[in-house]
C-alpha atoms as a PDB file:
ATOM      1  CA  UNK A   1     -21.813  -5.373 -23.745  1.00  0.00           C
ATOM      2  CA  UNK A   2     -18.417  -6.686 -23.916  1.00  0.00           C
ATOM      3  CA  UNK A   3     -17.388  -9.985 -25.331  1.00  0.00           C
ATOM      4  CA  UNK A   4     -14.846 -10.633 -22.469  1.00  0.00           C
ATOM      5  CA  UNK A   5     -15.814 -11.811 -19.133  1.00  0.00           C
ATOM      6  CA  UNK A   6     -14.791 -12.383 -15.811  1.00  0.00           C
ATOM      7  CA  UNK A   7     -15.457 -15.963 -14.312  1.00  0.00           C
ATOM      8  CA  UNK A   8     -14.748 -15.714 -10.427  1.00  0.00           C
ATOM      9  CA  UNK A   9     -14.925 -18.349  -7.944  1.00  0.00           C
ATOM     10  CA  UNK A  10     -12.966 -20.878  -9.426  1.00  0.00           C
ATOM     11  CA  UNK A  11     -11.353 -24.177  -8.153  1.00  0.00           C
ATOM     12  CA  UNK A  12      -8.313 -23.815  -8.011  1.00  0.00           C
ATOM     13  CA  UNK A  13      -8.158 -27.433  -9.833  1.00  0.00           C
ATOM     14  CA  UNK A  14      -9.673 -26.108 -12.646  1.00  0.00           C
ATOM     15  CA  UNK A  15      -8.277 -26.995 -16.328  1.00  0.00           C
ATOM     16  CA  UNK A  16      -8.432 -24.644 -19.319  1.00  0.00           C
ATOM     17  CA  UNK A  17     -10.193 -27.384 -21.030  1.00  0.00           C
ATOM     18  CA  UNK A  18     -12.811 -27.746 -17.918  1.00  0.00           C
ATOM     19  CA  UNK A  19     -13.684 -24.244 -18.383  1.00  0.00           C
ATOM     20  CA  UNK A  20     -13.488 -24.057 -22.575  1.00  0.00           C
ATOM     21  CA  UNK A  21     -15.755 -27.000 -21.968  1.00  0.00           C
ATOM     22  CA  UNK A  22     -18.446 -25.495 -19.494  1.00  0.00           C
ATOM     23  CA  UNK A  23     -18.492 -22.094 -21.570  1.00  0.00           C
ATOM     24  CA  UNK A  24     -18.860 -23.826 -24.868  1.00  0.00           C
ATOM     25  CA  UNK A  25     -22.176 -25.771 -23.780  1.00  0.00           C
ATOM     26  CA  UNK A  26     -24.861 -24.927 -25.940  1.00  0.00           C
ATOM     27  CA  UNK A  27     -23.071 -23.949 -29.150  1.00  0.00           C
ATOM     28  CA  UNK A  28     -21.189 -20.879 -27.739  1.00  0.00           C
ATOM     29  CA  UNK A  29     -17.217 -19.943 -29.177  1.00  0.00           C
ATOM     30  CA  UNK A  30     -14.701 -18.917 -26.942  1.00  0.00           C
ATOM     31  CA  UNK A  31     -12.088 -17.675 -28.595  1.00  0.00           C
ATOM     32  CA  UNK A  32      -9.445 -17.385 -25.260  1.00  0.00           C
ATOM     33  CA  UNK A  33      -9.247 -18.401 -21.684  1.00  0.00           C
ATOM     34  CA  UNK A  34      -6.835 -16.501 -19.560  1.00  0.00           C
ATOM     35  CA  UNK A  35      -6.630 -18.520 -16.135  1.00  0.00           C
ATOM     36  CA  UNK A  36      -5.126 -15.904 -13.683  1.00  0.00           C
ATOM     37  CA  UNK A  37      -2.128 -17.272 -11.951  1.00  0.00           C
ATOM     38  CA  UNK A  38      -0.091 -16.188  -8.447  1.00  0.00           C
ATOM     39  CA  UNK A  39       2.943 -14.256  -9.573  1.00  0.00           C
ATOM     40  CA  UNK A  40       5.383 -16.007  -6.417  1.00  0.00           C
ATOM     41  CA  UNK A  41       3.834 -19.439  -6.412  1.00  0.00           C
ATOM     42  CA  UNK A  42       2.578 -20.196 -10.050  1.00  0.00           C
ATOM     43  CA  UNK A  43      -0.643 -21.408  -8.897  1.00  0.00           C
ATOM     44  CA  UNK A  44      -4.283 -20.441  -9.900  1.00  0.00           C
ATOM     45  CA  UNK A  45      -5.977 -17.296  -7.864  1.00  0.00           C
ATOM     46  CA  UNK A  46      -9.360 -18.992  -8.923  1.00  0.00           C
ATOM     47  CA  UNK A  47     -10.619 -16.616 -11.635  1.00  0.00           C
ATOM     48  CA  UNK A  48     -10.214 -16.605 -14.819  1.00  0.00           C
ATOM     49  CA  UNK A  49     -11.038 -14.613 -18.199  1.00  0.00           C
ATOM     50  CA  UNK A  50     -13.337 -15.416 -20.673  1.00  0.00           C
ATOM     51  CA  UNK A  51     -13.867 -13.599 -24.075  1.00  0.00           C
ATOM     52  CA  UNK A  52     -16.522 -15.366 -26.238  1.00  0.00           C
ATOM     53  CA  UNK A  53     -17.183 -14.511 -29.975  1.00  0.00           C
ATOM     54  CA  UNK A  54     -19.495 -12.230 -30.215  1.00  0.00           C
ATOM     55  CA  UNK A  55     -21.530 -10.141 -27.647  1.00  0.00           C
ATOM     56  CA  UNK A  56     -24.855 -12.422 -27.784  1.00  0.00           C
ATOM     57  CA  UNK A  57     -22.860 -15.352 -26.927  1.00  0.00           C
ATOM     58  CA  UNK A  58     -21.631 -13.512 -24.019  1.00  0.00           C
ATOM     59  CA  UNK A  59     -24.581 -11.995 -22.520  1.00  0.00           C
ATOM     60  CA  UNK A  60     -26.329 -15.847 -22.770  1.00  0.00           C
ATOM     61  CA  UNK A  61     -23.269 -17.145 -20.863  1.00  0.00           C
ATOM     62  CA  UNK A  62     -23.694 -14.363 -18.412  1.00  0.00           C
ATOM     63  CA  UNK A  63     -27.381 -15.800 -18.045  1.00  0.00           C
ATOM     64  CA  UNK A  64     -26.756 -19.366 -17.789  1.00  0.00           C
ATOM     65  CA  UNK A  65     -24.022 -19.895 -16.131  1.00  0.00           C
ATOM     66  CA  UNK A  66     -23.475 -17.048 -13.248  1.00  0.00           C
ATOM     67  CA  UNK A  67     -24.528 -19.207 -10.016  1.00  0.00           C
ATOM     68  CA  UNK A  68     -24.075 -22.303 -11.578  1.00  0.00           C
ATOM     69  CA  UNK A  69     -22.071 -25.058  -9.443  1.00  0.00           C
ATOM     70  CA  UNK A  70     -18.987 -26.441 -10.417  1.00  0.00           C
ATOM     71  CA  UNK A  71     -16.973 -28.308  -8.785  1.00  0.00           C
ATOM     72  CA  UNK A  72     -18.877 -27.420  -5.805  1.00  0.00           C
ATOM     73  CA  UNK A  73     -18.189 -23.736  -6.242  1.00  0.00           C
ATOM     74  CA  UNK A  74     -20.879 -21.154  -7.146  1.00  0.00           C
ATOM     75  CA  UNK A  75     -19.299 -19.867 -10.355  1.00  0.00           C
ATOM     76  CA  UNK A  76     -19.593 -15.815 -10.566  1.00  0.00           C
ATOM     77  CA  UNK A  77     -19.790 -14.525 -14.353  1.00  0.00           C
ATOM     78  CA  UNK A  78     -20.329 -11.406 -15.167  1.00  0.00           C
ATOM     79  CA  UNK A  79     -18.828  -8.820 -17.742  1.00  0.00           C
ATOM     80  CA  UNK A  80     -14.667  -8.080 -17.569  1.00  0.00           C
ATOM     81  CA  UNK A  81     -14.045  -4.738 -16.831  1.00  0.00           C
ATOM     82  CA  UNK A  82     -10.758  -3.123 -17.841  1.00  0.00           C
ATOM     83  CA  UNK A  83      -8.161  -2.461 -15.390  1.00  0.00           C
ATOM     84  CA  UNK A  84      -7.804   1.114 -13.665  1.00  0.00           C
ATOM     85  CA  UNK A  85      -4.412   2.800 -14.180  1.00  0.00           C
ATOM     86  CA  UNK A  86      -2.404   2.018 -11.045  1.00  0.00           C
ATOM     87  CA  UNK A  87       0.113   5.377 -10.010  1.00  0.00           C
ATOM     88  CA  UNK A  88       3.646   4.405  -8.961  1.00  0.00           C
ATOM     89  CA  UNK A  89       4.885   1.469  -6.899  1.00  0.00           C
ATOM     90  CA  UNK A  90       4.123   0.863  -3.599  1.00  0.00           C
ATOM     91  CA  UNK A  91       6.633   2.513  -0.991  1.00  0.00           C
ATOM     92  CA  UNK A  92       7.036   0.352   1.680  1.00  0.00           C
ATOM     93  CA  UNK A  93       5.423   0.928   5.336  1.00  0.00           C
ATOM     94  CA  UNK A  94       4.392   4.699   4.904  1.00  0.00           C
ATOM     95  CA  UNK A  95       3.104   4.316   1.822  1.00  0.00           C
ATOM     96  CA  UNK A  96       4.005   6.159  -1.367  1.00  0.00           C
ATOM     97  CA  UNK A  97       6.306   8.714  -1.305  1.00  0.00           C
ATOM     98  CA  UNK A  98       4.673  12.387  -2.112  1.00  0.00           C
ATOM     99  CA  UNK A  99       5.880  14.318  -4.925  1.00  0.00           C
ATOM    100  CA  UNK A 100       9.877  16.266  -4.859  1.00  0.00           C
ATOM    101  CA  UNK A 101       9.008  19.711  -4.042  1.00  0.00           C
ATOM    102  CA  UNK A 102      12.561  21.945  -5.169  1.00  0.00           C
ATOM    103  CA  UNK A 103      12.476  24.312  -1.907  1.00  0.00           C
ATOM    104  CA  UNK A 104      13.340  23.144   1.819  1.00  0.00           C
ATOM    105  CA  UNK A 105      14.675  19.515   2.300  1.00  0.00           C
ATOM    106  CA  UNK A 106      17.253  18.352   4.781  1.00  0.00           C
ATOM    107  CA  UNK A 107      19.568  18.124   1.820  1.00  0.00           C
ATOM    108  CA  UNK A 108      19.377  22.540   1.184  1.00  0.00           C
ATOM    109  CA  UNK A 109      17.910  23.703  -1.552  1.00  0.00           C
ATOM    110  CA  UNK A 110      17.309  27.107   0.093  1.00  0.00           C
ATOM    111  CA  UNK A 111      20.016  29.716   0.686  1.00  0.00           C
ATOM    112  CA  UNK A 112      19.969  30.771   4.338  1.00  0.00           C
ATOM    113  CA  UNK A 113      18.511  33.454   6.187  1.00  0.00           C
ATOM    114  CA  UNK A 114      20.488  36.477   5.702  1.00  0.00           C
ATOM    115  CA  UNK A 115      18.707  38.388   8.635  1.00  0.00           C
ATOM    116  CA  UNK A 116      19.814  36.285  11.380  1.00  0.00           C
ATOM    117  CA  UNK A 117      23.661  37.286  10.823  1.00  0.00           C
ATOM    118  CA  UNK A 118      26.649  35.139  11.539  1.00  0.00           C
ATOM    119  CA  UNK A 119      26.323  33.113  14.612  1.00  0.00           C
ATOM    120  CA  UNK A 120      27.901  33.736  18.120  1.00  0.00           C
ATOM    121  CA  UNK A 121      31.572  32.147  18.368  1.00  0.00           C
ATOM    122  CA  UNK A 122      31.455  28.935  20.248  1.00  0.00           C
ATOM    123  CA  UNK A 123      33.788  28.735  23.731  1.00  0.00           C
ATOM    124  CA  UNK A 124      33.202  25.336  25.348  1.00  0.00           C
ATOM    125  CA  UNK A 125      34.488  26.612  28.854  1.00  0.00           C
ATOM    126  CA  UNK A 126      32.171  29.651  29.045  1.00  0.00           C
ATOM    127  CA  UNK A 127      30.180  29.568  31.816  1.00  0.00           C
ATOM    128  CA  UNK A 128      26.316  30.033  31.141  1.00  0.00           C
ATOM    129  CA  UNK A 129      24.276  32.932  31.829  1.00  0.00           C
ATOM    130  CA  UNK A 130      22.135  31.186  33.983  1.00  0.00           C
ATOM    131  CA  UNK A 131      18.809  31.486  31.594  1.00  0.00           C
ATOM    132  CA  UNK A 132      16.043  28.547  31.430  1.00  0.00           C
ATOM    133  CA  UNK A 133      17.212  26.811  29.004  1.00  0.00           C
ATOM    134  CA  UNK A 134      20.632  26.425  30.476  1.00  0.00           C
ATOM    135  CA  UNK A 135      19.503  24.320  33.622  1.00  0.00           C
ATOM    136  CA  UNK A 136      20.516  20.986  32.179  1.00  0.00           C
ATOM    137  CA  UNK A 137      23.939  22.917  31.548  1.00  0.00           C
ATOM    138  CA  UNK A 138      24.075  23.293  34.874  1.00  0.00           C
ATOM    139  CA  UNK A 139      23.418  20.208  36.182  1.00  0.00           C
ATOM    140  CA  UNK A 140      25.959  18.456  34.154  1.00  0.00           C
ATOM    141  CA  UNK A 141      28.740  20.736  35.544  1.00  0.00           C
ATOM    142  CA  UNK A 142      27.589  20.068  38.967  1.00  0.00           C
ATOM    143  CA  UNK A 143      25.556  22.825  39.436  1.00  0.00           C
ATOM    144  CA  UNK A 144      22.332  21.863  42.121  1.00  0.00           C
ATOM    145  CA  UNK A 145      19.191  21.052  39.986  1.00  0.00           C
ATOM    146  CA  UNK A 146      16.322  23.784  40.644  1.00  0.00           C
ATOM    147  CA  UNK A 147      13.759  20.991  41.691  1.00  0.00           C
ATOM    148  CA  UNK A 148      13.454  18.761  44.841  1.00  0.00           C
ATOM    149  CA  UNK A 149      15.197  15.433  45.123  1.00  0.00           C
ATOM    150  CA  UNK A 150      14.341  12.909  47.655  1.00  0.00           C
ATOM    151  CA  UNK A 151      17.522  14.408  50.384  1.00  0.00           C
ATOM    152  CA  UNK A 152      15.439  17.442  50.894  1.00  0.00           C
ATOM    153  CA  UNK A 153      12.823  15.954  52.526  1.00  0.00           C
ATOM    154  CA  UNK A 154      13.105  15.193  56.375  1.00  0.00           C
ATOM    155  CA  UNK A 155      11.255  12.191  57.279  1.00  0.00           C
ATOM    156  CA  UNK A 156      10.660  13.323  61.027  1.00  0.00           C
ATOM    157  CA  UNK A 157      12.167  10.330  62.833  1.00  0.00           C
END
């Protein structure tokens, strides 16, 4: 057992004497009282730590005073456990950003494929072969559009 506890639950009103005071009752020592406080706003995130002098003094604290009302909270004690390791900041909306990896990125990193040859020589006025993919190409140029528009249809009037 640990000499350092967690006391959760606390008003946010709550003094470092109130609680030195409440955890001494009975003979105890408390060596420190850490009251946790909001990084932004400087004001208490109602818990606190406790470490008492010895072990024995800390498991009887445990006993007496987890549950207990004060201040008409229902103080939580129990034993302070230490704090996990944390990995790198946060990263915004996606989350954390994975790991560099040296090959492929938008930025090269990778020689290019010597198999595919140089590329065909651009000429803006050719006129397309007519394959699927050049349809839009078409249509831009003036070309009739391979599917039905609203003029084709006769109404029977």
């Amino acid at each position: 057992m640990g000499k350092r506890l967690y006391c959760g639950n606390l008003p946010y009103s709550a003094t470092e004497e109130e609680v030195r005071e409440i955890f001494s009752e009975g003979g105890r020592t408390v060596v420190d009282i850490h009251i946790v406080l909001d990084r932004d706003t400087g004001r208490p995130r109602g818990f606190a730590f406790v470490e008492m002098s010895t072990d024995e003094e800390a498991a009887q604290a445990i006993e007496e005073l987890d549950g207990r009302i004060f201040q008409g909270r229902a103080l939580g004690v129990k034993e302070a456990r230490e704090r996990q390791p944390r990995g790198p900041g946060g990263g915004g909306f996606r989350g954390p950003r994975p790991p560099h990896r040296e090959r492929g990125s938008f930025r090269g990193g990778r020689e290019p494929r010597s198999d595919w040859g140089d590329p065909p020589p651009f000429d803006p006025y050719e006129v397309s072969s007519g394959f699927a993919g050049d349809r839009r190409g078409d249509r831009r140029r003036g070309g009739r559009d391979r599917r039905r528009r609203r003029d084709d249809f006769d109404p029977g009037w």
